[in-house]
C-alpha atoms as a PDB file:
ATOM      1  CA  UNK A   1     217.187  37.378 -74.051  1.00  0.00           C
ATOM      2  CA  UNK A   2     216.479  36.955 -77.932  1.00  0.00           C
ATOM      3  CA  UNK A   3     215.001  32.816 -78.168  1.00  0.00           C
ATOM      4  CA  UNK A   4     215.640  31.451 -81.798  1.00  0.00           C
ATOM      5  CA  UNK A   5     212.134  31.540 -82.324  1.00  0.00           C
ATOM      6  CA  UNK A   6     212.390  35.628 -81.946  1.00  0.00           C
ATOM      7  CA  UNK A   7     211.014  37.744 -85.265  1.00  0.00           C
ATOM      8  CA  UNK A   8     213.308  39.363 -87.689  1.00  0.00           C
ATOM      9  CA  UNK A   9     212.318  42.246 -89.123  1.00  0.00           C
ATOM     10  CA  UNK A  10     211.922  41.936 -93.396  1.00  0.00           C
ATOM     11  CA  UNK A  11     211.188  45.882 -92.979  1.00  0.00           C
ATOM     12  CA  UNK A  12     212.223  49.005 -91.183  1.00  0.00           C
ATOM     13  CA  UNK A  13     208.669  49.273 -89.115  1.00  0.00           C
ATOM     14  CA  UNK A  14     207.547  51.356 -86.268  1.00  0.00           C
ATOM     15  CA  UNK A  15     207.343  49.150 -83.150  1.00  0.00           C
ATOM     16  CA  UNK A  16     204.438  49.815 -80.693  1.00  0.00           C
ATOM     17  CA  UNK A  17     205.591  49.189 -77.134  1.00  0.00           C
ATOM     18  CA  UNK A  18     203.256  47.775 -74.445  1.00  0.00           C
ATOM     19  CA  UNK A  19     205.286  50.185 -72.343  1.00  0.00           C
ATOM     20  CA  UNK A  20     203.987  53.454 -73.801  1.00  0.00           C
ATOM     21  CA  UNK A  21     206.561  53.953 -77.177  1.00  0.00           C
ATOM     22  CA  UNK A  22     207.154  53.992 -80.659  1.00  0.00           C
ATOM     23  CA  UNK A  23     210.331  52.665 -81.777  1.00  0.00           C
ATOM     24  CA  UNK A  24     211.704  52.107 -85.633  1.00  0.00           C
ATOM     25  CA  UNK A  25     213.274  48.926 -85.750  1.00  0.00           C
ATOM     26  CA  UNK A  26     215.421  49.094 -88.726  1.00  0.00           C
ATOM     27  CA  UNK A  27     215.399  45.671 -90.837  1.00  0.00           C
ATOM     28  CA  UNK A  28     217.236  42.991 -90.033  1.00  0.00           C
ATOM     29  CA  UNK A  29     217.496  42.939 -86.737  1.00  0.00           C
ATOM     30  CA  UNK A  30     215.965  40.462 -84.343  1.00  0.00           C
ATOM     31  CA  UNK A  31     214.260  41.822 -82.158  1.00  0.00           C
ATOM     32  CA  UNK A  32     211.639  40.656 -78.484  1.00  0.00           C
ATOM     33  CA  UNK A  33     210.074  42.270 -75.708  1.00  0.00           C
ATOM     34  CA  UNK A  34     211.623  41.429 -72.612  1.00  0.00           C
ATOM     35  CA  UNK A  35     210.341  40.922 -68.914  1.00  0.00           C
ATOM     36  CA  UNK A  36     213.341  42.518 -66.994  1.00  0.00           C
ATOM     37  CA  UNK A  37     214.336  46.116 -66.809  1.00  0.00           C
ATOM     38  CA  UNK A  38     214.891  46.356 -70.777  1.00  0.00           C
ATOM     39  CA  UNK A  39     211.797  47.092 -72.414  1.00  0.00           C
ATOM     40  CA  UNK A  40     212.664  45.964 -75.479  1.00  0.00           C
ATOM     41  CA  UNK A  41     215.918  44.638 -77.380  1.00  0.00           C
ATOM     42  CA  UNK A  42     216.585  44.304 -81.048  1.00  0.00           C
ATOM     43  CA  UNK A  43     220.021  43.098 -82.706  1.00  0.00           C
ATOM     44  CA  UNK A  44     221.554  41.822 -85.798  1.00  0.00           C
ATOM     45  CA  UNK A  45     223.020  38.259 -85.704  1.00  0.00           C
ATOM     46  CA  UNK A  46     224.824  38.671 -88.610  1.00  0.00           C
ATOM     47  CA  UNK A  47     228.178  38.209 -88.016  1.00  0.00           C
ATOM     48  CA  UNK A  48     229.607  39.557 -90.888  1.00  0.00           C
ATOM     49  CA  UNK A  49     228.355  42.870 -90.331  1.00  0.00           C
ATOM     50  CA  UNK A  50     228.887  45.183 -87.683  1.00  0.00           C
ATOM     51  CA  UNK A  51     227.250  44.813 -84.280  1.00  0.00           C
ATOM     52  CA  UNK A  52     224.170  46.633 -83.794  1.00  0.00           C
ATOM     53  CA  UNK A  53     221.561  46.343 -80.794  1.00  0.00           C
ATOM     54  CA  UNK A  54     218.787  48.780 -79.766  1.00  0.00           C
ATOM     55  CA  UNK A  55     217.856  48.101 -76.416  1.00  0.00           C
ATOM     56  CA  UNK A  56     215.285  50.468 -74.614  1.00  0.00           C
ATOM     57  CA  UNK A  57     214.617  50.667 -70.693  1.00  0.00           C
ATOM     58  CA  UNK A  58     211.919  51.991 -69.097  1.00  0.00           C
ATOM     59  CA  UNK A  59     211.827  52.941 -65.404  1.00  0.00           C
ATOM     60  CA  UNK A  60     209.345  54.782 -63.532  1.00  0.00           C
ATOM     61  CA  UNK A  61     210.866  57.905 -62.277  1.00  0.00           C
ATOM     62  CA  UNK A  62     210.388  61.564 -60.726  1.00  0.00           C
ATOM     63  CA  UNK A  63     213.877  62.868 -61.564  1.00  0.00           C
ATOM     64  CA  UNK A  64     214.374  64.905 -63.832  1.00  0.00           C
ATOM     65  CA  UNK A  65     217.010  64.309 -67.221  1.00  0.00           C
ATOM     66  CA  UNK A  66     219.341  66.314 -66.389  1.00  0.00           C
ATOM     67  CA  UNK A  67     219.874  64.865 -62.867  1.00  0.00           C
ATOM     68  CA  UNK A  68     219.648  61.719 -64.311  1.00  0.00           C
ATOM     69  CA  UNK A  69     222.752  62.246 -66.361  1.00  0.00           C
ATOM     70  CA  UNK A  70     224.826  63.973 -63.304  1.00  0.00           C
ATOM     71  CA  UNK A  71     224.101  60.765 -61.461  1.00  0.00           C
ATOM     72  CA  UNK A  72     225.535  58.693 -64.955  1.00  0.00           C
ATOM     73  CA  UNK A  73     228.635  60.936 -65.242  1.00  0.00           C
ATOM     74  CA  UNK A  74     229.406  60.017 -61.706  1.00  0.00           C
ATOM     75  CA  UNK A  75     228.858  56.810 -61.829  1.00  0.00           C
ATOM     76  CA  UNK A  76     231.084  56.617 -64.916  1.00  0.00           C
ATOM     77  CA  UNK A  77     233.934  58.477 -63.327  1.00  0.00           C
ATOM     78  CA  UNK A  78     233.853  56.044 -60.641  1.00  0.00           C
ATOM     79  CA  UNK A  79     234.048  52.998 -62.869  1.00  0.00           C
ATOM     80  CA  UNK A  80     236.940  50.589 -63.703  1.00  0.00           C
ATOM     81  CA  UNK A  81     237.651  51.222 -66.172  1.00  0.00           C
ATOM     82  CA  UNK A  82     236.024  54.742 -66.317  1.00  0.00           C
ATOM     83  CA  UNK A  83     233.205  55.360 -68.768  1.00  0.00           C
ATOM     84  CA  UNK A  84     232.507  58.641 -70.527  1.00  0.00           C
ATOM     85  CA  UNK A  85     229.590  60.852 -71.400  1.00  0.00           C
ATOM     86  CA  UNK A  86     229.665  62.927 -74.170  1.00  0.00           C
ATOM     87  CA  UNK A  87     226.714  65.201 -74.029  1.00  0.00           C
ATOM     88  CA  UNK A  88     224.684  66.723 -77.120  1.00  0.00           C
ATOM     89  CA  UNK A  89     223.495  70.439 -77.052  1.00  0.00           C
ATOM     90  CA  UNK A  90     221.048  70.796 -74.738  1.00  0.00           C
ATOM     91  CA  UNK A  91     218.185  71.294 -77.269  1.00  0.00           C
ATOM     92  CA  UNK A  92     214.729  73.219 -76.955  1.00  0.00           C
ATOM     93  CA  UNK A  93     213.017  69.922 -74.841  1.00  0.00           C
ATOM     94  CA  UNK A  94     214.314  70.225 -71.306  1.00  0.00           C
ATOM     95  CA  UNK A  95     212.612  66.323 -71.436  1.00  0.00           C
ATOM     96  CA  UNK A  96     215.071  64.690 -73.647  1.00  0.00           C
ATOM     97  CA  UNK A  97     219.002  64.651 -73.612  1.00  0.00           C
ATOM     98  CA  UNK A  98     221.215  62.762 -76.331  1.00  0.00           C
ATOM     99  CA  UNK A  99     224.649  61.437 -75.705  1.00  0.00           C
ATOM    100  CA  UNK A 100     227.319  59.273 -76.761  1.00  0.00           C
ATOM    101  CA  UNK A 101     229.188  56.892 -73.691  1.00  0.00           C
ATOM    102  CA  UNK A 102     232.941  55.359 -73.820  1.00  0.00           C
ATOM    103  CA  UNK A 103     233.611  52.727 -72.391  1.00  0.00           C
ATOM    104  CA  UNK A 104     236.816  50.501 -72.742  1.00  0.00           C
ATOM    105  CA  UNK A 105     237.604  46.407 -72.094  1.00  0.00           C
ATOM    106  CA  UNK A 106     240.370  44.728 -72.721  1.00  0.00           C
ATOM    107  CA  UNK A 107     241.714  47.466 -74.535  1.00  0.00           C
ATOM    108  CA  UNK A 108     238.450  47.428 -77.044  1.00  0.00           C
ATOM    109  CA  UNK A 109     236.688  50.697 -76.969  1.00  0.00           C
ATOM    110  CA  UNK A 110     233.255  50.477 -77.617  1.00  0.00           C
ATOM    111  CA  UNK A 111     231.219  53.659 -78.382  1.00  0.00           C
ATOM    112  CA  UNK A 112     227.651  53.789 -78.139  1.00  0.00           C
ATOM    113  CA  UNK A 113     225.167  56.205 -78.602  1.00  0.00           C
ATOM    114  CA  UNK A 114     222.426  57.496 -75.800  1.00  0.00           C
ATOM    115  CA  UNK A 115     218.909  58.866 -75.392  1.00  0.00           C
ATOM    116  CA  UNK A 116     217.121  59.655 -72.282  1.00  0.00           C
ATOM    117  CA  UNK A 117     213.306  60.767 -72.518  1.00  0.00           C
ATOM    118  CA  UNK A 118     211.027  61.904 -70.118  1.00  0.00           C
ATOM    119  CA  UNK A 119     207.338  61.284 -70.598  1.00  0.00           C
ATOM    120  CA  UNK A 120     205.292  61.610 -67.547  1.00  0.00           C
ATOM    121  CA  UNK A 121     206.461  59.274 -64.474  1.00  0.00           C
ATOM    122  CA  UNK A 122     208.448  57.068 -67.196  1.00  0.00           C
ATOM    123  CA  UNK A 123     212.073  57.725 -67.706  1.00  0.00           C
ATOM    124  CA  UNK A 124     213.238  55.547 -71.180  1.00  0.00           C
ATOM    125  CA  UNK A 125     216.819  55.408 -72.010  1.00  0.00           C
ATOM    126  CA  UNK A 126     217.724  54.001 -75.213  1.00  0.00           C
END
């Protein structure tokens, strides 16, 4: 979780992850390496503007994308509410899919937008 003592960013500036990445963290946002599953998380506390957060996850994995995101769809479909995947064009990297998910509470939908990347053992959804 983001501590009060967390750094904002004054600039857009490319983020070097411990875990193997290179993020741009866009400026404004707070932002903190975590110690869980998520990598790294980064989010405006504004509340005046719209909600952003950029939260990365890194897990080590053999599967490849494209399984990974038949086992999401399922897992959505399942889901109570159920939670959709809207998949991008499978583009020229077999290693990297883009999405957007659906999800609704309490009548609120809340669209966000997905990308999975292979590299090596490391599966990073963002």
């Amino acid at each position: 979780m983001l501590s009060d003592s967390a750094p904002i960013a004054s600039d857009d500036f490319l983020y070097k992850s411990p875990d193997g990445y290179q993020i741009v963290i866009p400026k404004g946002l707070t932002y903190t390496r975590s110690k869980s599953a998520i990598s790294l998380i980064a989010t405006n506390r504004n509340d005046k503007q719209p909600s952003l957060t950029l939260a990365v996850m890194k897990q080590s994995s053999k599967q490849d994308v494209d399984s990974l995101i038949k086992d999401l769809i399922r897992i959505g479909e399942k889901a109570n509410p159920p939670v959709k995947y809207v998949l991008d064009e499978n583009g020229k990297n077999a290693d990297q899919r883009r999405a957007t998910v659906e999800a609704a509470t309490n009548g609120v939908v809340i669209k966000t937008a997905l990308l999975i990347v292979k590299h090596g053992a490391s599966l990073y959804r963002v």
